[in-house]
PDB file of N, CA and C in Angstrom:
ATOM      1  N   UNK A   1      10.960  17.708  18.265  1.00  0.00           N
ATOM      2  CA  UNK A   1       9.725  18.175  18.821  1.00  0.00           C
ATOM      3  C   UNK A   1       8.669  17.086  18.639  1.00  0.00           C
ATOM      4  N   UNK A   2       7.677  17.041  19.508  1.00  0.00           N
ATOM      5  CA  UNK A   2       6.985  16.133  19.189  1.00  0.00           C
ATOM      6  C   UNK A   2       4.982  16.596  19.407  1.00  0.00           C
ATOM      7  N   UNK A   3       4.359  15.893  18.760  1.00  0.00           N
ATOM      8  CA  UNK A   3       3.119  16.252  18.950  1.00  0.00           C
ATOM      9  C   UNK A   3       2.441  15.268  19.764  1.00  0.00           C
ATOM     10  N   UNK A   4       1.373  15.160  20.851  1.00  0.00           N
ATOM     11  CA  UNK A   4       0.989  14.661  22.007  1.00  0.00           C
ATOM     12  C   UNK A   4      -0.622  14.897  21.413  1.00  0.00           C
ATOM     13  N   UNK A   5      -1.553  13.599  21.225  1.00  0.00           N
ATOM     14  CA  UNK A   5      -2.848  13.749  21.053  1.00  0.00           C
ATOM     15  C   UNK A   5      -3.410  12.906  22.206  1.00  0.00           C
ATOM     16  N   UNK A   6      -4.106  13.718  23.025  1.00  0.00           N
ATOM     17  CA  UNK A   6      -5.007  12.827  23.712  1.00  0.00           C
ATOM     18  C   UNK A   6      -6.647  12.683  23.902  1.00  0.00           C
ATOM     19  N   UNK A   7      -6.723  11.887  24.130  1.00  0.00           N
ATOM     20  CA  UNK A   7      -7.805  11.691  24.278  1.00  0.00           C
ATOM     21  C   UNK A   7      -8.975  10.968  25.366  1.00  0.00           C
ATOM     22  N   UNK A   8     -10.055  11.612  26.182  1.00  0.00           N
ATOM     23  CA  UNK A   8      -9.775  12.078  27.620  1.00  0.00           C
ATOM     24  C   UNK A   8     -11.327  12.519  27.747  1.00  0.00           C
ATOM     25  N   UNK A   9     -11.992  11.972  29.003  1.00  0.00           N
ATOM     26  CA  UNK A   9     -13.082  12.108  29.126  1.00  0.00           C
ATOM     27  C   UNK A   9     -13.461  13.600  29.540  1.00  0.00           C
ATOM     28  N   UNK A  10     -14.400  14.084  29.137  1.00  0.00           N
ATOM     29  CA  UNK A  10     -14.762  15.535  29.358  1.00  0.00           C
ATOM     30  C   UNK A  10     -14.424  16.036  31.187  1.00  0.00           C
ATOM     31  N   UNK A  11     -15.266  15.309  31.610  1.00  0.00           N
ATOM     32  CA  UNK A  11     -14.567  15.468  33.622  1.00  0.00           C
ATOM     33  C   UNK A  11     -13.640  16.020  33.819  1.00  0.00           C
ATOM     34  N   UNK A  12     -12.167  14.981  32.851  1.00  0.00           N
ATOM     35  CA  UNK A  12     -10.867  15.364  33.561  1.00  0.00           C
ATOM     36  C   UNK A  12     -10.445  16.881  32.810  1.00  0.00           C
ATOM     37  N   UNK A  13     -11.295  17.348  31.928  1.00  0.00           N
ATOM     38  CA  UNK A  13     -10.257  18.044  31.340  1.00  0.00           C
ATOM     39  C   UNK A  13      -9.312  19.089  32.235  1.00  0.00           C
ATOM     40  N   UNK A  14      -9.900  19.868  33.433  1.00  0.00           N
ATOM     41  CA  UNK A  14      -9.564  20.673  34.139  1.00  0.00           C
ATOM     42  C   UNK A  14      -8.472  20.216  35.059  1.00  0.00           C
ATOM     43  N   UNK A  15      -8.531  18.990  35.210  1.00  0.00           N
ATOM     44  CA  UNK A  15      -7.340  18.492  35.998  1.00  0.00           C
ATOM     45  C   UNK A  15      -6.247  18.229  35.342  1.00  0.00           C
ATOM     46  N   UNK A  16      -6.415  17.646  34.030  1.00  0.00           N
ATOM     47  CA  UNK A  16      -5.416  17.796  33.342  1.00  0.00           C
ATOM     48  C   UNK A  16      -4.194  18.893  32.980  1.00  0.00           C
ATOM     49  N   UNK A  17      -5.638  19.875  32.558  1.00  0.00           N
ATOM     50  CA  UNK A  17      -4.886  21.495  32.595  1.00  0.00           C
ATOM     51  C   UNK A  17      -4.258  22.087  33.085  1.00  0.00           C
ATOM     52  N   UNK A  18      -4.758  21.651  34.713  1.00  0.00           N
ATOM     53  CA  UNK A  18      -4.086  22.218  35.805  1.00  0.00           C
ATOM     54  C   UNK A  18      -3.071  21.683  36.031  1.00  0.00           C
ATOM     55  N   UNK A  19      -2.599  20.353  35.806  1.00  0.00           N
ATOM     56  CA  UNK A  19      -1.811  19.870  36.185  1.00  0.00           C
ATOM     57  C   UNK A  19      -0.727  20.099  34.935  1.00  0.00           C
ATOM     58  N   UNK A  20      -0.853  20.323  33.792  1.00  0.00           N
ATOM     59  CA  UNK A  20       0.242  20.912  32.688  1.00  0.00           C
ATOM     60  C   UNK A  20       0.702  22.379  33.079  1.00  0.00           C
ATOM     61  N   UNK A  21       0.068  22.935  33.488  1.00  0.00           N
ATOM     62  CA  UNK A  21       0.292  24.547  33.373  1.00  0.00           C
ATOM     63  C   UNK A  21       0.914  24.469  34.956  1.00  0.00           C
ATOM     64  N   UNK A  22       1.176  23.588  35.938  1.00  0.00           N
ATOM     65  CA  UNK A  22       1.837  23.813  37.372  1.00  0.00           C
ATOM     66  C   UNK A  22       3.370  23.290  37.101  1.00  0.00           C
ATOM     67  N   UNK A  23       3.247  22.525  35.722  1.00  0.00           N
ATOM     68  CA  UNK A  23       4.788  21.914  35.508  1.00  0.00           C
ATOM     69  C   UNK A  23       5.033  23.021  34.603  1.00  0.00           C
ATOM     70  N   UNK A  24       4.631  23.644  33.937  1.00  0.00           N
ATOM     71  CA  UNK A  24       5.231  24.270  32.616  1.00  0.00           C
ATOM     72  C   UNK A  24       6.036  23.976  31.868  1.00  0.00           C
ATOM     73  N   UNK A  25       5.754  22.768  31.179  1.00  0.00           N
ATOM     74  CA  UNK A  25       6.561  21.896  30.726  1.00  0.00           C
ATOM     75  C   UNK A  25       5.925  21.808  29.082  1.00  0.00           C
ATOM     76  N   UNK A  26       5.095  22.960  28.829  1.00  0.00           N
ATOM     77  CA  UNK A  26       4.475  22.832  27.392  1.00  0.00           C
ATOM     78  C   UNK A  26       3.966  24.368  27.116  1.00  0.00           C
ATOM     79  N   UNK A  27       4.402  24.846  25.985  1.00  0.00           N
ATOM     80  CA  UNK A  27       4.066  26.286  25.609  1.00  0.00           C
ATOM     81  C   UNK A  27       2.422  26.445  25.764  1.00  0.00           C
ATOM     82  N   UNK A  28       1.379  25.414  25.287  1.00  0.00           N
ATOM     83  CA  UNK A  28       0.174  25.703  24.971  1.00  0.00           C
ATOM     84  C   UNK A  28      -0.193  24.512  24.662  1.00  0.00           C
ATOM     85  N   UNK A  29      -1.701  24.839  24.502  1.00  0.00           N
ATOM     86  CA  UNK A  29      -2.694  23.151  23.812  1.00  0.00           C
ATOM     87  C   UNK A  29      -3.768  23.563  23.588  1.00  0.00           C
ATOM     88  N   UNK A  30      -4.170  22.974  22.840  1.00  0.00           N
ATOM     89  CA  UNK A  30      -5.534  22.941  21.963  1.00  0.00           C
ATOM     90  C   UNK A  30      -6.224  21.472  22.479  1.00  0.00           C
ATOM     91  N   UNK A  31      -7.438  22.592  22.456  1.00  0.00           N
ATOM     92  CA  UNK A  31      -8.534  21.681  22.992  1.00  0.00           C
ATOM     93  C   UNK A  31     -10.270  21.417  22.137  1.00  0.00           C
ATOM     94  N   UNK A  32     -10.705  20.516  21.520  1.00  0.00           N
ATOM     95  CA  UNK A  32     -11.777  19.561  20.753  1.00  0.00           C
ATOM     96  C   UNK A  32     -12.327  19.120  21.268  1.00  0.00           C
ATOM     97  N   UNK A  33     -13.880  19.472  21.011  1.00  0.00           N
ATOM     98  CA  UNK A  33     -14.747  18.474  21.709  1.00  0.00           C
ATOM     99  C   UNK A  33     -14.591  17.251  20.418  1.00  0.00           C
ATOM    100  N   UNK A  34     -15.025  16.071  20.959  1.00  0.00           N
ATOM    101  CA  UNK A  34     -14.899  14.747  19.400  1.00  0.00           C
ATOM    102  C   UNK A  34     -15.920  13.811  20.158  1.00  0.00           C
ATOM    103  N   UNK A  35     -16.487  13.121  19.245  1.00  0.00           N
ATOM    104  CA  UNK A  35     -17.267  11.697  19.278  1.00  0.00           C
ATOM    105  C   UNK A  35     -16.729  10.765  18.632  1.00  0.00           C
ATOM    106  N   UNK A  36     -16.920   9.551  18.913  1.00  0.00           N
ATOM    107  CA  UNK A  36     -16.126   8.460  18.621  1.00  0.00           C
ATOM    108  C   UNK A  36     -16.162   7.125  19.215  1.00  0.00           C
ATOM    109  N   UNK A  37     -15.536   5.835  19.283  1.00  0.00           N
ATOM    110  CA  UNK A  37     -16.170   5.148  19.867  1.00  0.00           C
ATOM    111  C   UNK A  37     -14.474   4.472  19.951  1.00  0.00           C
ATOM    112  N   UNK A  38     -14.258   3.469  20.984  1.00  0.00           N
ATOM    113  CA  UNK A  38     -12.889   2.573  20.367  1.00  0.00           C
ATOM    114  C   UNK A  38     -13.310   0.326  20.978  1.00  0.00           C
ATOM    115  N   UNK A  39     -12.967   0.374  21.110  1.00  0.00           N
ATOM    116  CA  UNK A  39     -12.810  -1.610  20.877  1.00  0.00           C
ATOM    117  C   UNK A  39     -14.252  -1.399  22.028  1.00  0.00           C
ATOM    118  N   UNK A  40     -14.972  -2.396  21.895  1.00  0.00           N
ATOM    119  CA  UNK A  40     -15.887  -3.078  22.839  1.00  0.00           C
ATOM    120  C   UNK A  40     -16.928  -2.463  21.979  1.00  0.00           C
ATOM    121  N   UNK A  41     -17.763  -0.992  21.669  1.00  0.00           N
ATOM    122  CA  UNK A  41     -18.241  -0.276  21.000  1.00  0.00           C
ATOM    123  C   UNK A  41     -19.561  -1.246  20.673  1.00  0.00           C
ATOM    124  N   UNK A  42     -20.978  -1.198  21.093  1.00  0.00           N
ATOM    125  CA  UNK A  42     -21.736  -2.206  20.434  1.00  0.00           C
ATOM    126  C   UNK A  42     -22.172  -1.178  18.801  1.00  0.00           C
ATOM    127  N   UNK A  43     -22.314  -2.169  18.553  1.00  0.00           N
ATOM    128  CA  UNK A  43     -22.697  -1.577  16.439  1.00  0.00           C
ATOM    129  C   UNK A  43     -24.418  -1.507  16.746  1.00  0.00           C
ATOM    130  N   UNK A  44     -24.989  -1.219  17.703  1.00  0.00           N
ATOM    131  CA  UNK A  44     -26.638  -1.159  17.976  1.00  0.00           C
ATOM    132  C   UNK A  44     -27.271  -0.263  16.593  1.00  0.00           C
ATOM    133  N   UNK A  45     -26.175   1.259  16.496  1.00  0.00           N
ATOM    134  CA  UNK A  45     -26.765   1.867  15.869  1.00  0.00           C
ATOM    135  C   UNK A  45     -25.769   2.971  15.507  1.00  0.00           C
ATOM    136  N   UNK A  46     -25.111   3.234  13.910  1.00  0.00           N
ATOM    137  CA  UNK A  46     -24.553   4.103  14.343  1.00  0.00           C
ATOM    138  C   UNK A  46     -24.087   5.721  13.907  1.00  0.00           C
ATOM    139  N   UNK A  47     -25.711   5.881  14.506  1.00  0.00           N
ATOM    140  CA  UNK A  47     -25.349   7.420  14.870  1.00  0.00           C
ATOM    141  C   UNK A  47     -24.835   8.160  15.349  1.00  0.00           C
ATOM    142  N   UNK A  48     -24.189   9.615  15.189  1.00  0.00           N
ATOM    143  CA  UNK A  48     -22.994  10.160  16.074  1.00  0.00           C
ATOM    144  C   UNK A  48     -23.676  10.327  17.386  1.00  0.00           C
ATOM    145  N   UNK A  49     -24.969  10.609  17.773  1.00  0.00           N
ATOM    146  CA  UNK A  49     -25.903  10.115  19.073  1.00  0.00           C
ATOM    147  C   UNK A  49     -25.128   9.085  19.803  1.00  0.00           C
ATOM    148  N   UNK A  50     -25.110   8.041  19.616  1.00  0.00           N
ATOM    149  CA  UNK A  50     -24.831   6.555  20.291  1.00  0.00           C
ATOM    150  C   UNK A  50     -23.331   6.859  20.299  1.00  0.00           C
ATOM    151  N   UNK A  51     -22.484   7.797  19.906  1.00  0.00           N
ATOM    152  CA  UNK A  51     -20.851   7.584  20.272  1.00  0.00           C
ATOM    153  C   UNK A  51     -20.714   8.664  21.644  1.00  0.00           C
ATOM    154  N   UNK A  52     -19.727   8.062  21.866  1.00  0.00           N
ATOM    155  CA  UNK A  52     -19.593   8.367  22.939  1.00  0.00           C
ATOM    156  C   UNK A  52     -18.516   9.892  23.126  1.00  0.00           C
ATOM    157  N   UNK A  53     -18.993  10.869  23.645  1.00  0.00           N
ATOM    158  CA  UNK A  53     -18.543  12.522  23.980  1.00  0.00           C
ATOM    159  C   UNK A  53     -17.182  12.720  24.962  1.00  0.00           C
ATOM    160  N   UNK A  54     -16.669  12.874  24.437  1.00  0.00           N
ATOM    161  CA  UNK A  54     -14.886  13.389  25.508  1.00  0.00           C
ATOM    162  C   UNK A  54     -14.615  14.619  24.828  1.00  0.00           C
ATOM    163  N   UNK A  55     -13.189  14.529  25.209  1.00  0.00           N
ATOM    164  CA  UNK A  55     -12.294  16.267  24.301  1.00  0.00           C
ATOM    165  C   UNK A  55     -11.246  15.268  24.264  1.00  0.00           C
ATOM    166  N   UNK A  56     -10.146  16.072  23.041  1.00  0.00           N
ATOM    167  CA  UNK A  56      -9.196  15.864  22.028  1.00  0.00           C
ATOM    168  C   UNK A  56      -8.013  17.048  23.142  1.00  0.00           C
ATOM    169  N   UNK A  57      -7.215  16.871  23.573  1.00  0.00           N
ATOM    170  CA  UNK A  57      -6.109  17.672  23.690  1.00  0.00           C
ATOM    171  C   UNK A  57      -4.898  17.572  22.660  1.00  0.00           C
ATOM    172  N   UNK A  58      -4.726  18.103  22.128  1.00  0.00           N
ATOM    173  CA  UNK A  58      -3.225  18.380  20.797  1.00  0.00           C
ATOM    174  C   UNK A  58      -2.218  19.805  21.749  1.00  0.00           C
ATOM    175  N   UNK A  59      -0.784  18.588  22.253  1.00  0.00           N
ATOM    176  CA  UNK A  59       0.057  19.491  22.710  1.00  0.00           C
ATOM    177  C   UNK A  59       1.428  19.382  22.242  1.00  0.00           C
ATOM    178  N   UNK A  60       2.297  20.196  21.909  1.00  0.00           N
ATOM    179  CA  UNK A  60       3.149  20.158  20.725  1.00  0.00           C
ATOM    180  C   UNK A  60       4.609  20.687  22.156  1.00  0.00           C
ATOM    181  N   UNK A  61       5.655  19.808  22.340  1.00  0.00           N
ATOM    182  CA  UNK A  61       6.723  19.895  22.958  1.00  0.00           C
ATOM    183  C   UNK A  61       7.789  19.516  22.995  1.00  0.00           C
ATOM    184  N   UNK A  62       8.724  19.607  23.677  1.00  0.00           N
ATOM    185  CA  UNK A  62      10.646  19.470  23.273  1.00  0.00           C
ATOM    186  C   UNK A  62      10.682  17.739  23.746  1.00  0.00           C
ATOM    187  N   UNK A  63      11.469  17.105  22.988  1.00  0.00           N
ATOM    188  CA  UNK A  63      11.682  15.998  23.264  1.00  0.00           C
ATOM    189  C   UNK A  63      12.451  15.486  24.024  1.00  0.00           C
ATOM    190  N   UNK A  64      12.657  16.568  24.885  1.00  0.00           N
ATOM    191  CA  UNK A  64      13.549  16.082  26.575  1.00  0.00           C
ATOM    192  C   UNK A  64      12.206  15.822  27.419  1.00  0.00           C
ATOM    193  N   UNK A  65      10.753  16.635  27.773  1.00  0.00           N
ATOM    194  CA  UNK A  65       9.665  16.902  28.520  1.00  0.00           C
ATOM    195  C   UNK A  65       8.708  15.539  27.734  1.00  0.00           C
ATOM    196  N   UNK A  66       9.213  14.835  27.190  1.00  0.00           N
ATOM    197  CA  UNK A  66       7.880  14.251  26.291  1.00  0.00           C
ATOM    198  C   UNK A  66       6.817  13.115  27.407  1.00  0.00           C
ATOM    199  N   UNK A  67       8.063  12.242  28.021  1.00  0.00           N
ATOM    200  CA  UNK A  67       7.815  11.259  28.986  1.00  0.00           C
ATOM    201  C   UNK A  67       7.491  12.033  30.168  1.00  0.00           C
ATOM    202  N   UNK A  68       7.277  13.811  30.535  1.00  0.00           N
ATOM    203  CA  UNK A  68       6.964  13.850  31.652  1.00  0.00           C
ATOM    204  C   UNK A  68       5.151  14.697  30.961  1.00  0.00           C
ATOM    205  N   UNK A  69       5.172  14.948  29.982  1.00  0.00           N
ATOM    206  CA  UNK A  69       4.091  15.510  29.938  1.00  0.00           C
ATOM    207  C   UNK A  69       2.674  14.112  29.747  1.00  0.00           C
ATOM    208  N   UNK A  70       3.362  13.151  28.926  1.00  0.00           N
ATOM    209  CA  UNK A  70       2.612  11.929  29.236  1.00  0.00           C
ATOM    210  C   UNK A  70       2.344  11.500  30.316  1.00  0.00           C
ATOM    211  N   UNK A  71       3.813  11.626  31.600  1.00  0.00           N
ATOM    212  CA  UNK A  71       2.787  10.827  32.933  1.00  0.00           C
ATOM    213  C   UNK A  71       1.816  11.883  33.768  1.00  0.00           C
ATOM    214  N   UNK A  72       2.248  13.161  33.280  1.00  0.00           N
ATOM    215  CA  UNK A  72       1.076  14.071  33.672  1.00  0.00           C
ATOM    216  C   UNK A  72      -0.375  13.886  33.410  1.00  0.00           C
ATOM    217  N   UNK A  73      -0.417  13.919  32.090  1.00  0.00           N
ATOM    218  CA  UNK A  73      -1.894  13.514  31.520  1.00  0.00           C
ATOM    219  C   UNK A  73      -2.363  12.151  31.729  1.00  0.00           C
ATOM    220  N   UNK A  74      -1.592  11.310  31.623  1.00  0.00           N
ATOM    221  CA  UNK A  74      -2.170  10.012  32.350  1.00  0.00           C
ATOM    222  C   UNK A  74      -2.609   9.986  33.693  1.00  0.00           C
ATOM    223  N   UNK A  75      -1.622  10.999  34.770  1.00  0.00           N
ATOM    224  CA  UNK A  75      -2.109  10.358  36.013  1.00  0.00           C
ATOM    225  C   UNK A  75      -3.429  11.529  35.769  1.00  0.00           C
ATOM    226  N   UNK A  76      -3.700  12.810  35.609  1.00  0.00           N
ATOM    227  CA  UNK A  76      -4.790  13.644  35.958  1.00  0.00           C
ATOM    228  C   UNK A  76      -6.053  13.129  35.207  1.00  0.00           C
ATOM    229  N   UNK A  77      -5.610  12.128  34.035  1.00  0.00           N
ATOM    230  CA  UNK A  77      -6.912  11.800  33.379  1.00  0.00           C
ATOM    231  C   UNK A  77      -7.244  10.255  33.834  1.00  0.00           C
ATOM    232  N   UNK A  78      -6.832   9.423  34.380  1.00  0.00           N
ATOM    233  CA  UNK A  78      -7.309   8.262  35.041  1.00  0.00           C
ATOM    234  C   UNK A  78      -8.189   8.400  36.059  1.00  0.00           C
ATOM    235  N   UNK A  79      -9.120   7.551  35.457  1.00  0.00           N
ATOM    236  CA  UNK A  79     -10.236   6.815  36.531  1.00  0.00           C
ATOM    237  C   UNK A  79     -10.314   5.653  37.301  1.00  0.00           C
ATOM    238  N   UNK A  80      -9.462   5.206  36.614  1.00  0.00           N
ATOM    239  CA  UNK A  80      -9.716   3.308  36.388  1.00  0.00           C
ATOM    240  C   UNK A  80     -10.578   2.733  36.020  1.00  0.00           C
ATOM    241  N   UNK A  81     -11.367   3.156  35.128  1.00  0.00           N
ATOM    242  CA  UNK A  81     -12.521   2.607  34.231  1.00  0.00           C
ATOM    243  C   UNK A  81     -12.080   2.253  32.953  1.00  0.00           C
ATOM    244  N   UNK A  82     -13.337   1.908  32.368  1.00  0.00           N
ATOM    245  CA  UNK A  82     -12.637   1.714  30.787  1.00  0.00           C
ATOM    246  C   UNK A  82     -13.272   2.795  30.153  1.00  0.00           C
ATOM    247  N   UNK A  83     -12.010   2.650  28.924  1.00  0.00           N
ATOM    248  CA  UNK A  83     -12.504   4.162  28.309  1.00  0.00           C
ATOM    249  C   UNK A  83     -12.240   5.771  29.006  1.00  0.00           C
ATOM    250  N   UNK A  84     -10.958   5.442  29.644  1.00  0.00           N
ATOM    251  CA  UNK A  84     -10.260   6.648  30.357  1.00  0.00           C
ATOM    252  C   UNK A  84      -9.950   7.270  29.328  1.00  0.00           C
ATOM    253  N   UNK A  85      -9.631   6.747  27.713  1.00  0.00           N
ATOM    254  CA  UNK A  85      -8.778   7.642  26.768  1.00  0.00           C
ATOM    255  C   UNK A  85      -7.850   6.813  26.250  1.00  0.00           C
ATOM    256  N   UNK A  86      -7.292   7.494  25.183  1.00  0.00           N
ATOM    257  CA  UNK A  86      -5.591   7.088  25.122  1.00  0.00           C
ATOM    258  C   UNK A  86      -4.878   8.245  24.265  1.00  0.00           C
ATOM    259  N   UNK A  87      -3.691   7.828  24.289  1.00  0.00           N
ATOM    260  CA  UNK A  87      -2.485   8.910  24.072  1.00  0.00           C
ATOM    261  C   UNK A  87      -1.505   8.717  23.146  1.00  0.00           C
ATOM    262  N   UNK A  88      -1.685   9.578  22.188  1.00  0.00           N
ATOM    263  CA  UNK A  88      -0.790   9.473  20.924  1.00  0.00           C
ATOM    264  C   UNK A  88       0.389  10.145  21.181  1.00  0.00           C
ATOM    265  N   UNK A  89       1.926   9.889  20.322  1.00  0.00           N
ATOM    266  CA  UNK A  89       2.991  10.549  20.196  1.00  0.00           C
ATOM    267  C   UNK A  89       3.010  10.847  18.688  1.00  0.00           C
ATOM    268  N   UNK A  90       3.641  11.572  18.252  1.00  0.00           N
ATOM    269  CA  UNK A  90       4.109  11.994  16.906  1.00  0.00           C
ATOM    270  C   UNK A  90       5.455  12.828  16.649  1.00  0.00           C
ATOM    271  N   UNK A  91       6.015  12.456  16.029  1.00  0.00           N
ATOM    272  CA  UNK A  91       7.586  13.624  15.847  1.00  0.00           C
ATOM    273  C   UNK A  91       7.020  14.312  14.520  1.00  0.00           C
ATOM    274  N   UNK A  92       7.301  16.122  15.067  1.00  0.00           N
ATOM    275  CA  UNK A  92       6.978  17.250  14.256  1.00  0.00           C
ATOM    276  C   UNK A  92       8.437  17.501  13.596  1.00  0.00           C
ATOM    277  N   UNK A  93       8.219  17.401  12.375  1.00  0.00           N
ATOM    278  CA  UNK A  93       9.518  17.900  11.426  1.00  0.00           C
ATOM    279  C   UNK A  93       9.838  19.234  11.580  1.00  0.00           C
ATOM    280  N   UNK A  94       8.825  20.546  11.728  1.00  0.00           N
ATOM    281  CA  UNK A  94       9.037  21.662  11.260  1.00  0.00           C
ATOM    282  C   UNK A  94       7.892  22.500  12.427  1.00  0.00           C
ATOM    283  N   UNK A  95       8.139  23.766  12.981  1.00  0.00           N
ATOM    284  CA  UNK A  95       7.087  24.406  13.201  1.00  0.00           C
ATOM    285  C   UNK A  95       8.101  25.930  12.631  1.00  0.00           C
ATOM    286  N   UNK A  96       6.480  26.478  12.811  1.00  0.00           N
ATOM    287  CA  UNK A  96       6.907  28.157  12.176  1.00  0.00           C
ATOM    288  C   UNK A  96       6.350  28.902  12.810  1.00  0.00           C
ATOM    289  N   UNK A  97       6.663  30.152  13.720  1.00  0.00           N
ATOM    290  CA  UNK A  97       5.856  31.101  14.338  1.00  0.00           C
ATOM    291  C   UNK A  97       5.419  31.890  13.285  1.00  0.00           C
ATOM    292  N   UNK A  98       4.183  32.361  12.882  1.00  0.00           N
ATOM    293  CA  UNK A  98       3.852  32.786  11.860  1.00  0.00           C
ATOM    294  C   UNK A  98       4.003  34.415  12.112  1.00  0.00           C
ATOM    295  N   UNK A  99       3.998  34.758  12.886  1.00  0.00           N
ATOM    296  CA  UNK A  99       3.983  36.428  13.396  1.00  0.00           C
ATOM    297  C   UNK A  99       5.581  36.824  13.401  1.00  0.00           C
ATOM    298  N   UNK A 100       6.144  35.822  13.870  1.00  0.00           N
ATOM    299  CA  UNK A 100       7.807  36.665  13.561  1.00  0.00           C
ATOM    300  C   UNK A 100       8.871  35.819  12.533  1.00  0.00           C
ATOM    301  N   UNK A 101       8.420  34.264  11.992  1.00  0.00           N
ATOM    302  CA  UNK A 101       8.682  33.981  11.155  1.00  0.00           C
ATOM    303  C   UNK A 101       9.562  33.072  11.694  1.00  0.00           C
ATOM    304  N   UNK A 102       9.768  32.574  13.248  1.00  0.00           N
ATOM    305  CA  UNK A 102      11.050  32.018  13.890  1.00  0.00           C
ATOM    306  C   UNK A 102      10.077  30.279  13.612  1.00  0.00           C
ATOM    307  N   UNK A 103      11.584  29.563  13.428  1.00  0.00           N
ATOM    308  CA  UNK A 103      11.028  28.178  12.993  1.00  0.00           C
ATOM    309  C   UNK A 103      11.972  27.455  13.789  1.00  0.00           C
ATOM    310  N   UNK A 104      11.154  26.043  14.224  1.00  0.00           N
ATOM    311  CA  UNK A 104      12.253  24.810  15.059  1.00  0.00           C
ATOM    312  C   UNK A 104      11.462  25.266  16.649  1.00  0.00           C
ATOM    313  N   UNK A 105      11.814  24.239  17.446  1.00  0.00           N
ATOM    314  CA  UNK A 105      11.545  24.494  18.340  1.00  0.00           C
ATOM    315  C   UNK A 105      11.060  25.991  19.744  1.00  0.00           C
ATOM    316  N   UNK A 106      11.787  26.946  19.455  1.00  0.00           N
ATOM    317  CA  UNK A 106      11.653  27.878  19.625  1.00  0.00           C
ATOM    318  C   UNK A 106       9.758  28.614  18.903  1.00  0.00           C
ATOM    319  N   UNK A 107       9.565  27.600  17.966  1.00  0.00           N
ATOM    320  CA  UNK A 107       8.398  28.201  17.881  1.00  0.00           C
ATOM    321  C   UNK A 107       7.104  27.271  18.232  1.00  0.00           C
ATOM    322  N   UNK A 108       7.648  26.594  18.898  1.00  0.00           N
ATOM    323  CA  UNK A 108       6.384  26.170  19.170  1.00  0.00           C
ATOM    324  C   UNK A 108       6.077  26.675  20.385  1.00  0.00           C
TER     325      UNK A 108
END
């Protein structure tokens, strides 16, 4: 299983969404507003003011779908600007449905 963090200018979020939930290729996702800044970033001043506002998507899925839920979110969240985002992978050791107690893939 793997965990999917992205990170993604506020605009796209709806296209993104839409475009996960037409593949159904992911149980669910969680969604963060975050501030933050990444490379170029001037140091003028730094208050969480001066960083710059997107959302955080965290989506947790089977490691056959991993490479299709990435080119999903890439193509719905590109602009061609800078500072479109970027996109983390992670491998999840363990999940647990907490309501019926079922663990491993099946619960996520």
């Amino acid at each position: 299983m793997k965990q999917i963090q992205a990170y993604i200018k506020k605009h796209k979020l709806n296209d993104v969404v839409r475009s996960l939930r037409k593949e159904q290729c992911v149980s669910g996702l969680s969604v963060m507003e975050r501030h933050g800044f990444g490379l170029g970033w001037a140091e003028a001043d730094e208050a969480e003011q001066d960083m710059l506002s997107g959302i955080k998507l965290e989506v947790f899925c089977r490691n056959e779908v991993v490479d299709e839920v990435i080119a999903l979110i890439e193509k719905a969240s590109h602009t061609g600007l800078k500072g479109d985002g970027k996109i983390y992978v992670s491998n999840i050791e363990q999940a647990v449905r907490i309501s019926t107690g079922e663990r491993g893939e099946g619960a996520a």
